[in-house]
PDB file of N, CA and C in Angstrom:
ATOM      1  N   UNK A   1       0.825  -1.180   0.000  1.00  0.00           N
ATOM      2  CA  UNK A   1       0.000   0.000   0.000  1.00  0.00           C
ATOM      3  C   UNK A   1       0.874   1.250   0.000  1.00  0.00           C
ATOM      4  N   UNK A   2       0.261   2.554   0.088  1.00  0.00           N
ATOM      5  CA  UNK A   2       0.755   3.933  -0.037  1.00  0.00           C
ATOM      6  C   UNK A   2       2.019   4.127   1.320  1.00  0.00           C
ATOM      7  N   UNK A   3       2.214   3.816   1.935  1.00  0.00           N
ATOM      8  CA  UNK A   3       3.213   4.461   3.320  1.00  0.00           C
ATOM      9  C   UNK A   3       3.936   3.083   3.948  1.00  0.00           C
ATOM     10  N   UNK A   4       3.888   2.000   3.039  1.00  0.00           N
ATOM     11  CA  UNK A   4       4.595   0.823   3.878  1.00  0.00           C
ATOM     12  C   UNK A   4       6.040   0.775   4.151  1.00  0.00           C
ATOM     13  N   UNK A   5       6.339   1.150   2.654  1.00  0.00           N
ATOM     14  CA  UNK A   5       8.115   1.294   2.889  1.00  0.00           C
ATOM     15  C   UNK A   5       8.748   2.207   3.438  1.00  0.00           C
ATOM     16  N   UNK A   6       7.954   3.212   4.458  1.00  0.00           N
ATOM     17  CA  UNK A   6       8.600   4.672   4.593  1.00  0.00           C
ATOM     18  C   UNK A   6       8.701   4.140   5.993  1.00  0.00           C
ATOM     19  N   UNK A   7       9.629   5.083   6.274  1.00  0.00           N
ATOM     20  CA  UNK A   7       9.923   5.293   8.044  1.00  0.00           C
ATOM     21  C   UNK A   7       8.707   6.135   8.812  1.00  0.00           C
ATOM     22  N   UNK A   8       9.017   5.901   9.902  1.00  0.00           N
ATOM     23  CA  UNK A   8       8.208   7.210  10.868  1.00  0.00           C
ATOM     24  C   UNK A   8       8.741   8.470  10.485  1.00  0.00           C
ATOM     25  N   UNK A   9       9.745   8.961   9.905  1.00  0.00           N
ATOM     26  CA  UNK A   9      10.233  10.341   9.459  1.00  0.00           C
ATOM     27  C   UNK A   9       9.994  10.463   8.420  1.00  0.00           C
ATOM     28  N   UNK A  10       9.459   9.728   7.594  1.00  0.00           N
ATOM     29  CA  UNK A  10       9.676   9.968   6.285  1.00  0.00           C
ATOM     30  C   UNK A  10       7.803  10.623   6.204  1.00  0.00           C
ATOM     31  N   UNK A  11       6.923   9.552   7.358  1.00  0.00           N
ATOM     32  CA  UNK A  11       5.715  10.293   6.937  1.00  0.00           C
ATOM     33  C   UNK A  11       5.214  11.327   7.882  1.00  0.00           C
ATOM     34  N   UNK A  12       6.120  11.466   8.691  1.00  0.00           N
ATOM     35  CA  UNK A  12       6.114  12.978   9.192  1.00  0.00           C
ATOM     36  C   UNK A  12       6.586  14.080   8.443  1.00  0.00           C
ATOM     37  N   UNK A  13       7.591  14.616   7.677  1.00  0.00           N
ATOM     38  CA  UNK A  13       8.226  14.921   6.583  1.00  0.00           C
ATOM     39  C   UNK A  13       7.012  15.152   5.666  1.00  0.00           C
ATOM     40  N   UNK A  14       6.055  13.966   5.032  1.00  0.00           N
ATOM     41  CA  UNK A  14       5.274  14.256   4.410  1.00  0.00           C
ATOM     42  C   UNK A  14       3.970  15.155   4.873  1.00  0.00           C
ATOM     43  N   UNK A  15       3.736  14.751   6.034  1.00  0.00           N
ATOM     44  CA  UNK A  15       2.937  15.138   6.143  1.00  0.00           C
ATOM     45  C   UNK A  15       2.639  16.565   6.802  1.00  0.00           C
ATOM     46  N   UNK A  16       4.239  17.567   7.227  1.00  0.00           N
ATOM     47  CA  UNK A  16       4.169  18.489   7.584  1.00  0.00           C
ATOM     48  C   UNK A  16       4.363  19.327   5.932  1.00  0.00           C
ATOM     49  N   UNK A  17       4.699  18.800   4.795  1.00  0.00           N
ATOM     50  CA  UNK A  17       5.108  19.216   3.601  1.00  0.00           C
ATOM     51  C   UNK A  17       3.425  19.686   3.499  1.00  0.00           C
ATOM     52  N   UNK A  18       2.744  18.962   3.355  1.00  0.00           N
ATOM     53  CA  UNK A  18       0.980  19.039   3.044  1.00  0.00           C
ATOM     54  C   UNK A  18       0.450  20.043   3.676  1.00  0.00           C
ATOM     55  N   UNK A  19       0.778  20.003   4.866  1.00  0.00           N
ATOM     56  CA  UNK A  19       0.228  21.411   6.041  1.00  0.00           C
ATOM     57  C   UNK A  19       0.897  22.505   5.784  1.00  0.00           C
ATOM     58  N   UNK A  20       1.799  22.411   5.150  1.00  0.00           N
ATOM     59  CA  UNK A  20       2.275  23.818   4.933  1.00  0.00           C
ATOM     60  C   UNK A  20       1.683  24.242   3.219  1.00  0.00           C
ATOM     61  N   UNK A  21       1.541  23.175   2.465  1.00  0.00           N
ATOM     62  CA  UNK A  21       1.439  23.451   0.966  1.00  0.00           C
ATOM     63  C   UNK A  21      -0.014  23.597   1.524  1.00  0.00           C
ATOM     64  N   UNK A  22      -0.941  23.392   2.326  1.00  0.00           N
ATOM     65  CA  UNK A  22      -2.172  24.012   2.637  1.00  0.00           C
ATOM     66  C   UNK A  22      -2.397  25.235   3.178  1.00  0.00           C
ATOM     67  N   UNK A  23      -1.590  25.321   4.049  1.00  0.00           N
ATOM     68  CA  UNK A  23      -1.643  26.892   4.592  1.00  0.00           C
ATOM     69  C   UNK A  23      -1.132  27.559   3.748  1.00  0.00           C
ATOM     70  N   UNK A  24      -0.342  27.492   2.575  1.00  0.00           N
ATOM     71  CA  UNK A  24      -0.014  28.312   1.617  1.00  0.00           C
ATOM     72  C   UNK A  24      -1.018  28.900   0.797  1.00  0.00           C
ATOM     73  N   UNK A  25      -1.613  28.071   0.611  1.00  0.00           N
ATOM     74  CA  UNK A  25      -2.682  27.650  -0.478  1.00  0.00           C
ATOM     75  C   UNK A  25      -3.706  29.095   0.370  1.00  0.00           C
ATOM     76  N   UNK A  26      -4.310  28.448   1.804  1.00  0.00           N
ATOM     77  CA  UNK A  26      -4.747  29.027   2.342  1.00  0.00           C
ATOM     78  C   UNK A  26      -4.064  30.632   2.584  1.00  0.00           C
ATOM     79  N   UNK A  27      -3.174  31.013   2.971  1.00  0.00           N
ATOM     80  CA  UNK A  27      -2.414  32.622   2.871  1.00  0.00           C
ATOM     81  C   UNK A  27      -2.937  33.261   1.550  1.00  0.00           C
ATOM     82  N   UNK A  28      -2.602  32.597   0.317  1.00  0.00           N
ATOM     83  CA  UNK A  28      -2.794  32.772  -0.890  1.00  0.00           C
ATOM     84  C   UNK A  28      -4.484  33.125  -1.456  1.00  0.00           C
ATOM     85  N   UNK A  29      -5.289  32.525  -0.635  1.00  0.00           N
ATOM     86  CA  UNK A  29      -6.581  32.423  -0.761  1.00  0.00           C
ATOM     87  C   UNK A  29      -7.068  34.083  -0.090  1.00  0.00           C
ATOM     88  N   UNK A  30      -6.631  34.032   0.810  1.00  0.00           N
ATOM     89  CA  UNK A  30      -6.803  35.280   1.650  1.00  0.00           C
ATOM     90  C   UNK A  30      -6.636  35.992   0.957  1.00  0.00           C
ATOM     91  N   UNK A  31      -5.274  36.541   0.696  1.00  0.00           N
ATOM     92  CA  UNK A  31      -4.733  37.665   0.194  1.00  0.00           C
ATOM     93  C   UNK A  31      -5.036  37.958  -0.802  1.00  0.00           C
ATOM     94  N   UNK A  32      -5.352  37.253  -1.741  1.00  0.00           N
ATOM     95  CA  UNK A  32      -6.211  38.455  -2.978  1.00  0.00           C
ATOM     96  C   UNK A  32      -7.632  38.043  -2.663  1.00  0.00           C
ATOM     97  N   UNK A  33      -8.338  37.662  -1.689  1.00  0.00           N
ATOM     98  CA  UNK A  33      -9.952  38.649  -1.248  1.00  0.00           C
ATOM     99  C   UNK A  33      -9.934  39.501  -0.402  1.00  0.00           C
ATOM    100  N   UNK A  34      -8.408  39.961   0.105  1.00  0.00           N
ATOM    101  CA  UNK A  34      -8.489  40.790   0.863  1.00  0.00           C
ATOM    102  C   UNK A  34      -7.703  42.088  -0.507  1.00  0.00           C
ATOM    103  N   UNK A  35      -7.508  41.757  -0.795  1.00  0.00           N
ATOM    104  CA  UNK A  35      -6.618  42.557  -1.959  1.00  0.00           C
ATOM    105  C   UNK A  35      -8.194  43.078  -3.069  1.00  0.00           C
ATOM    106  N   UNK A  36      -8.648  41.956  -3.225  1.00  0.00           N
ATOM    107  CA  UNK A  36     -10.511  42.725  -3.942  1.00  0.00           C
ATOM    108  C   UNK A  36     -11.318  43.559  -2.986  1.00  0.00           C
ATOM    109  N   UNK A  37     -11.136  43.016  -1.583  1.00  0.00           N
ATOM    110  CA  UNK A  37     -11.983  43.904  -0.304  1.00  0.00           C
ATOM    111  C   UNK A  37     -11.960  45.222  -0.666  1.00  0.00           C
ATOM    112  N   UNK A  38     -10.337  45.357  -0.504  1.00  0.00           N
ATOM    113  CA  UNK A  38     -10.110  46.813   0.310  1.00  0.00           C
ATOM    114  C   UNK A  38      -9.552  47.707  -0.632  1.00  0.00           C
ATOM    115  N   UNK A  39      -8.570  47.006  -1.499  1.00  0.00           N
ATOM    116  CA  UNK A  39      -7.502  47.749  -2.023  1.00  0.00           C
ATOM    117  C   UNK A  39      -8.425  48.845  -3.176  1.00  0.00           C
ATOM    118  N   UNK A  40      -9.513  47.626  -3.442  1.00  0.00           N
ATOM    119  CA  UNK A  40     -10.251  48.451  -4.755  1.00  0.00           C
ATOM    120  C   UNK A  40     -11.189  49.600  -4.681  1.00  0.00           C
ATOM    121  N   UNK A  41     -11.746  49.673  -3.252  1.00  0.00           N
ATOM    122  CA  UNK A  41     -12.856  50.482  -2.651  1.00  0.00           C
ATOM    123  C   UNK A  41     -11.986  51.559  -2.286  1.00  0.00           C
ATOM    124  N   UNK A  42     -10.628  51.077  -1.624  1.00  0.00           N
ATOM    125  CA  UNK A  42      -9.643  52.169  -1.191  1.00  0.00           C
ATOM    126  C   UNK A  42      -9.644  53.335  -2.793  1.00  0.00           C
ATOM    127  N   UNK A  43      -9.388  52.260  -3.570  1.00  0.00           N
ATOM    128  CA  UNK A  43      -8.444  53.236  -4.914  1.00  0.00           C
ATOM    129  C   UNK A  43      -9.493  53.774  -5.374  1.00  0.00           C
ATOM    130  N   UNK A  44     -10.833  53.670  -5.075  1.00  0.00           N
ATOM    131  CA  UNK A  44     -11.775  53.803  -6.128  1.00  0.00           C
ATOM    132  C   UNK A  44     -12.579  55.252  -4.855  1.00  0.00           C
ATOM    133  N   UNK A  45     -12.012  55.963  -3.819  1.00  0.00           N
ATOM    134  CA  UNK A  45     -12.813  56.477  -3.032  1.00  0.00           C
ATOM    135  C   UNK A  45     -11.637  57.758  -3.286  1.00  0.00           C
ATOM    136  N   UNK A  46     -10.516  57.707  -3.527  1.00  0.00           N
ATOM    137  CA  UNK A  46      -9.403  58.902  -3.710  1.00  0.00           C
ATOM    138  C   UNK A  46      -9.838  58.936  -5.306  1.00  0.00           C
ATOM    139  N   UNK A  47     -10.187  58.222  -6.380  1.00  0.00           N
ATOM    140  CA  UNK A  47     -10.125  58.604  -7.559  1.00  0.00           C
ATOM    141  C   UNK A  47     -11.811  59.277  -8.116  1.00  0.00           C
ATOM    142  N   UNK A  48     -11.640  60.529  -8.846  1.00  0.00           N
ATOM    143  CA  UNK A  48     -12.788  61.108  -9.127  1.00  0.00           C
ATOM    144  C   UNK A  48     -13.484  60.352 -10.597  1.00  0.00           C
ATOM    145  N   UNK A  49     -14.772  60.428 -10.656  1.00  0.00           N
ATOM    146  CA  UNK A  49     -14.989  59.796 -12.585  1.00  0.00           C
ATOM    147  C   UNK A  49     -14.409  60.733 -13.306  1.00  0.00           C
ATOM    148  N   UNK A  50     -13.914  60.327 -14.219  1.00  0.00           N
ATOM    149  CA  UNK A  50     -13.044  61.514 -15.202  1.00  0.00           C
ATOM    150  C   UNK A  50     -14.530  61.129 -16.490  1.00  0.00           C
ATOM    151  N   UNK A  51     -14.387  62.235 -17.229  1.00  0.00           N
ATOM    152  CA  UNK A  51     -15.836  62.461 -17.754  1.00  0.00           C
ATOM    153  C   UNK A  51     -15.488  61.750 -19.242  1.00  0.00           C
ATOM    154  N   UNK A  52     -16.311  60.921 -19.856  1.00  0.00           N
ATOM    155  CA  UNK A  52     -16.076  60.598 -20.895  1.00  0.00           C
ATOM    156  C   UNK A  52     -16.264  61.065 -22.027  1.00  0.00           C
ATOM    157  N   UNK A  53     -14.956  61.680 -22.927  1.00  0.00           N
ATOM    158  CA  UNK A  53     -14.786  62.346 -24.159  1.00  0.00           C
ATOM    159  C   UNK A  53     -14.273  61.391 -25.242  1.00  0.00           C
ATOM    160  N   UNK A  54     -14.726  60.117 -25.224  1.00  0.00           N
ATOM    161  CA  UNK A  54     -14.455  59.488 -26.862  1.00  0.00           C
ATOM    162  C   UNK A  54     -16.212  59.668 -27.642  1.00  0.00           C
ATOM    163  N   UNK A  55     -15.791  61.053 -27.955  1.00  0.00           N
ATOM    164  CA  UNK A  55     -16.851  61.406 -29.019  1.00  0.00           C
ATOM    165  C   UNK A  55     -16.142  61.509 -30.735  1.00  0.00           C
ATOM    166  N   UNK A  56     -16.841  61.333 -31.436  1.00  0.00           N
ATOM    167  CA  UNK A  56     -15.937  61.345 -32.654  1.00  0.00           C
ATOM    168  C   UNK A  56     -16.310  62.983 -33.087  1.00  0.00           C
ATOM    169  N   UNK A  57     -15.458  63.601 -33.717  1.00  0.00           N
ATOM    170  CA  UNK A  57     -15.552  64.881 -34.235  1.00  0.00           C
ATOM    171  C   UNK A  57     -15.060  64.832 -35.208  1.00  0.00           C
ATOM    172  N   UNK A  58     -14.847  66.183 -35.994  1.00  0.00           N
ATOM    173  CA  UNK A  58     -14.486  66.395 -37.700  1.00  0.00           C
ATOM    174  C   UNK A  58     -13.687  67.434 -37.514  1.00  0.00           C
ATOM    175  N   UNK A  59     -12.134  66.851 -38.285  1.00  0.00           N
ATOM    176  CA  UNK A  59     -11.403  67.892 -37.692  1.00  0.00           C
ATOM    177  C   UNK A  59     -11.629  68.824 -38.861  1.00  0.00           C
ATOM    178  N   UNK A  60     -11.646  70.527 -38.759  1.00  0.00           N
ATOM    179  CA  UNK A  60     -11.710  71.522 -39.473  1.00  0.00           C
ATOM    180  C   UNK A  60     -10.976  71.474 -40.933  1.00  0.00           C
ATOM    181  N   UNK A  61     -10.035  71.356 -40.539  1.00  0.00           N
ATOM    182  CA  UNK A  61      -8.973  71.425 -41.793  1.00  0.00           C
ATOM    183  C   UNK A  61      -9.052  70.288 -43.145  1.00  0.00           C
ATOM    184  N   UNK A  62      -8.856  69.372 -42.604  1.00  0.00           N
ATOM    185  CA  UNK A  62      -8.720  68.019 -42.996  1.00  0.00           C
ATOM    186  C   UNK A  62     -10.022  67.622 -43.297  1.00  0.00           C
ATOM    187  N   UNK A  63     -10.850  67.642 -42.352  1.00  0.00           N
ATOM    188  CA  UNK A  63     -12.293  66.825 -42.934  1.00  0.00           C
ATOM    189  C   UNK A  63     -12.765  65.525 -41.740  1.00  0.00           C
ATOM    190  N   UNK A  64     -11.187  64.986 -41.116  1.00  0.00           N
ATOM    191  CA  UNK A  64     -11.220  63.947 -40.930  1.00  0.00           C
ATOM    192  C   UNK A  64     -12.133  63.510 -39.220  1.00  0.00           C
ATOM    193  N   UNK A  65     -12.389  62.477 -39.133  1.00  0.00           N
ATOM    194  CA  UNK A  65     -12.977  61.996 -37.968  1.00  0.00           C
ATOM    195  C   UNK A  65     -12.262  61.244 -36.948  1.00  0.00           C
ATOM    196  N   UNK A  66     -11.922  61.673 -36.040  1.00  0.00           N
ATOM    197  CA  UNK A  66     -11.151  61.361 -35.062  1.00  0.00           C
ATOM    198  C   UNK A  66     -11.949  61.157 -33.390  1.00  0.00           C
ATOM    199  N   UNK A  67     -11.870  60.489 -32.676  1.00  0.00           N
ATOM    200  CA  UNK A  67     -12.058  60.667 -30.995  1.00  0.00           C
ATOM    201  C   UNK A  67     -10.973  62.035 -30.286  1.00  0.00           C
ATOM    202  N   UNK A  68     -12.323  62.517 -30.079  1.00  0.00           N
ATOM    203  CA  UNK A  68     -12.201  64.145 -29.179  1.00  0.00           C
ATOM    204  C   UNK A  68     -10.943  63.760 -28.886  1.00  0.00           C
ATOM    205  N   UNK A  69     -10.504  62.947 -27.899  1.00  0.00           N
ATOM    206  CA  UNK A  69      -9.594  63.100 -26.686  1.00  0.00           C
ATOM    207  C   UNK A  69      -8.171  62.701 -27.315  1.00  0.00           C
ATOM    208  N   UNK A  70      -8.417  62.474 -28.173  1.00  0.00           N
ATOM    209  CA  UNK A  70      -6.813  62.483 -28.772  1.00  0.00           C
ATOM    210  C   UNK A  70      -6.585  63.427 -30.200  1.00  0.00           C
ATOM    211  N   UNK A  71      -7.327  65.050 -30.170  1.00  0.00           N
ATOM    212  CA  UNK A  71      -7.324  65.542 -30.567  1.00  0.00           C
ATOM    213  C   UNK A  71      -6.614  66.880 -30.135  1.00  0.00           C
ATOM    214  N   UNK A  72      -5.694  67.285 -31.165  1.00  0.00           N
ATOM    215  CA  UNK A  72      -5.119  68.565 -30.443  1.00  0.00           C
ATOM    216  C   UNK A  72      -5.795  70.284 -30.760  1.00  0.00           C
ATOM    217  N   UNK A  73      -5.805  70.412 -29.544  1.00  0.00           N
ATOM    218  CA  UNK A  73      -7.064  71.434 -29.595  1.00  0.00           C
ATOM    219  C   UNK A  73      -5.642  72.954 -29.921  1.00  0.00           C
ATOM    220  N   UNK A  74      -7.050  73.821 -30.176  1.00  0.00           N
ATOM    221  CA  UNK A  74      -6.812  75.203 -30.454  1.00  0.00           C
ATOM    222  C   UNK A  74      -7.938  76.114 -30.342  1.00  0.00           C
ATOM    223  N   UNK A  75      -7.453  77.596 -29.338  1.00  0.00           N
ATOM    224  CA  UNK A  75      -8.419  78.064 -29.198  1.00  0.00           C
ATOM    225  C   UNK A  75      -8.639  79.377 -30.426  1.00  0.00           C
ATOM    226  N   UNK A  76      -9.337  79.424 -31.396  1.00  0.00           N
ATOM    227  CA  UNK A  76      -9.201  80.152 -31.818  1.00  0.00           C
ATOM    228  C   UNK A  76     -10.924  80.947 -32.350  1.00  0.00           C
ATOM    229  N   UNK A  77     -10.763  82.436 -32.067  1.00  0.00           N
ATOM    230  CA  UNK A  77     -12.227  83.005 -32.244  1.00  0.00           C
ATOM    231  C   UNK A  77     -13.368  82.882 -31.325  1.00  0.00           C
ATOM    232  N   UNK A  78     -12.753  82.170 -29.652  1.00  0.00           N
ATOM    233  CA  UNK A  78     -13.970  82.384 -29.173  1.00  0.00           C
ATOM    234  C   UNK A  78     -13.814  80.510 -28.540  1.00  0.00           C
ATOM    235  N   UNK A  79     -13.399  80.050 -29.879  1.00  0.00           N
ATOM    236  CA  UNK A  79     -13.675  78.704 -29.367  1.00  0.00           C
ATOM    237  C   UNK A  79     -12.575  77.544 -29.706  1.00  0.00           C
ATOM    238  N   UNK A  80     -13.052  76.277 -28.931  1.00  0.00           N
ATOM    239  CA  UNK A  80     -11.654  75.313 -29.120  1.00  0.00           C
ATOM    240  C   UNK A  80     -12.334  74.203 -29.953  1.00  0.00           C
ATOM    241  N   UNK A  81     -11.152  74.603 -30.897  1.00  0.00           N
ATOM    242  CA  UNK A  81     -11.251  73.531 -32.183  1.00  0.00           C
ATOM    243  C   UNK A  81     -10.692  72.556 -31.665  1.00  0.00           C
ATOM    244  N   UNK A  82     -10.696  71.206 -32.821  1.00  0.00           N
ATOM    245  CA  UNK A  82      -9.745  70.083 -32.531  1.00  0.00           C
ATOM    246  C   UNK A  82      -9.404  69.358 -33.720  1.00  0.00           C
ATOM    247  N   UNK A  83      -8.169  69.100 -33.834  1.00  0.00           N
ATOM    248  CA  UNK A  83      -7.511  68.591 -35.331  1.00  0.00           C
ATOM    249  C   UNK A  83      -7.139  67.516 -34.890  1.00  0.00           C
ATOM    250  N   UNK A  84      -7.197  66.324 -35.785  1.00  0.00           N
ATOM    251  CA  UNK A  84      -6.792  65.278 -36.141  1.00  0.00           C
ATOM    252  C   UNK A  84      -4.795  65.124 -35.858  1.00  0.00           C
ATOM    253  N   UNK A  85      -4.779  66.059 -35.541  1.00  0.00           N
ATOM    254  CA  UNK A  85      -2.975  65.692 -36.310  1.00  0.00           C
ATOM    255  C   UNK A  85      -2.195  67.369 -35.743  1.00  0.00           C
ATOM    256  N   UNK A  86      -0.955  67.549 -34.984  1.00  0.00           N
ATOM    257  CA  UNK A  86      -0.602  68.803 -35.506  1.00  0.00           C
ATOM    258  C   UNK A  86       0.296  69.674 -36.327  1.00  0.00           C
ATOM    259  N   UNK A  87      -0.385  68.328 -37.503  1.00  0.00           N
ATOM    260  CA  UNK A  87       0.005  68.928 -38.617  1.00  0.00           C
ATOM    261  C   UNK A  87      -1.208  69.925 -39.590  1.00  0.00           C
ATOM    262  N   UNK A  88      -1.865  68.787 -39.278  1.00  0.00           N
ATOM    263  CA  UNK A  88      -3.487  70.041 -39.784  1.00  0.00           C
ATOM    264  C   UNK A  88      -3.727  71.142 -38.921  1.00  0.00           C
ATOM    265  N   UNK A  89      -3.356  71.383 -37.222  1.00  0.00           N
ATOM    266  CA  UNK A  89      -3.457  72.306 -36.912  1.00  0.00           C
ATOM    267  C   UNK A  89      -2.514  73.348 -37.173  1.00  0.00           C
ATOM    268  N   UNK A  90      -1.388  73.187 -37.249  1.00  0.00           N
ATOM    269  CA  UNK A  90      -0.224  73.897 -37.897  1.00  0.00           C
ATOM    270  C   UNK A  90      -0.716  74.414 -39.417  1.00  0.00           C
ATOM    271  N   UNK A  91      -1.188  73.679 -40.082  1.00  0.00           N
ATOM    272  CA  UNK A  91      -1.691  74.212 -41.304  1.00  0.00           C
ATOM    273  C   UNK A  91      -2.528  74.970 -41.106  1.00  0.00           C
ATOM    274  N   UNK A  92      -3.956  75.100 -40.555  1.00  0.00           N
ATOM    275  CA  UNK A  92      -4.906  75.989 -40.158  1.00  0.00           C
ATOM    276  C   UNK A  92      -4.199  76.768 -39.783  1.00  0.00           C
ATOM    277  N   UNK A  93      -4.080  77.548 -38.872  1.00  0.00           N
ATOM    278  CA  UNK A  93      -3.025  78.481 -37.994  1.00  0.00           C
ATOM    279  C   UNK A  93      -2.576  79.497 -39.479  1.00  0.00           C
ATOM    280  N   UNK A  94      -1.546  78.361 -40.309  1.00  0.00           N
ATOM    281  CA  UNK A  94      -0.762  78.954 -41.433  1.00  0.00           C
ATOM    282  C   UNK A  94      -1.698  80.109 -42.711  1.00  0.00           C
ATOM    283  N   UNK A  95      -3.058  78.994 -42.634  1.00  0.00           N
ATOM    284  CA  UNK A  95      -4.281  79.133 -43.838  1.00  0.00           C
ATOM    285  C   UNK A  95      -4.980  80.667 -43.155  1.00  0.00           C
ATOM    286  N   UNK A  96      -4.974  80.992 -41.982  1.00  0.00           N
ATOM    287  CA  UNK A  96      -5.710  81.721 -41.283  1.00  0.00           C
ATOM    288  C   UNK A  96      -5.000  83.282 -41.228  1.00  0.00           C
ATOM    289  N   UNK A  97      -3.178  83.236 -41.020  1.00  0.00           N
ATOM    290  CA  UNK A  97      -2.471  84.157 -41.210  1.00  0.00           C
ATOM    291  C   UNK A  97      -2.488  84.492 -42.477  1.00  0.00           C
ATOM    292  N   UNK A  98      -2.670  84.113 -43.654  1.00  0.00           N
ATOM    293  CA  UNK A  98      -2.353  84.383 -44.691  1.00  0.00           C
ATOM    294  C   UNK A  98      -3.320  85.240 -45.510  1.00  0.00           C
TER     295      UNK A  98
END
């Protein structure tokens, strides 16, 4: 059977190996529901909603359609444009002095 040929040390040995690969198991179990508990309610009570700007727009120059928020703005006449690129805004700017 399973433990005949072993010594008395050998299944002590084993069997403190098990209690510890359980309490590991167990530490391990803990620590990330304590890590979902707290850590996330913590991070989520210092951080404000940041407002959502993936709207698509048309940049002036170009024509083109881009998401707001990775658009480089310019205030010009009152109000803030937003270009695709700042290379189209550099061009506007140029088209506008001239």
């Amino acid at each position: 059977m399973f433990g005949r040929g072993w010594t008395k040390d050998d299944r002590f040995l084993i069997r403190l190996l098990i209690i510890f690969g359980l309490g590991y198991l167990a530490y391990r179990v803990v620590r990330s529901w304590m890590a979902t508990q707290f850590l996330d309610k913590q991070q989520t009570k210092n951080q404000k909603p940041q407002p959502i700007e993936d709207i698509m727009i048309k940049d002036p120059y170009c024509g083109a359609y881009f998401p707001q928020r990775q658009g480089e703005t310019l205030r010009y006449d009152g109000q803030d444009l937003f270009f695709c690129s700042k290379e189209c805004r550099d061009k506007f700017i140029k088209e506008k002095q001239a």
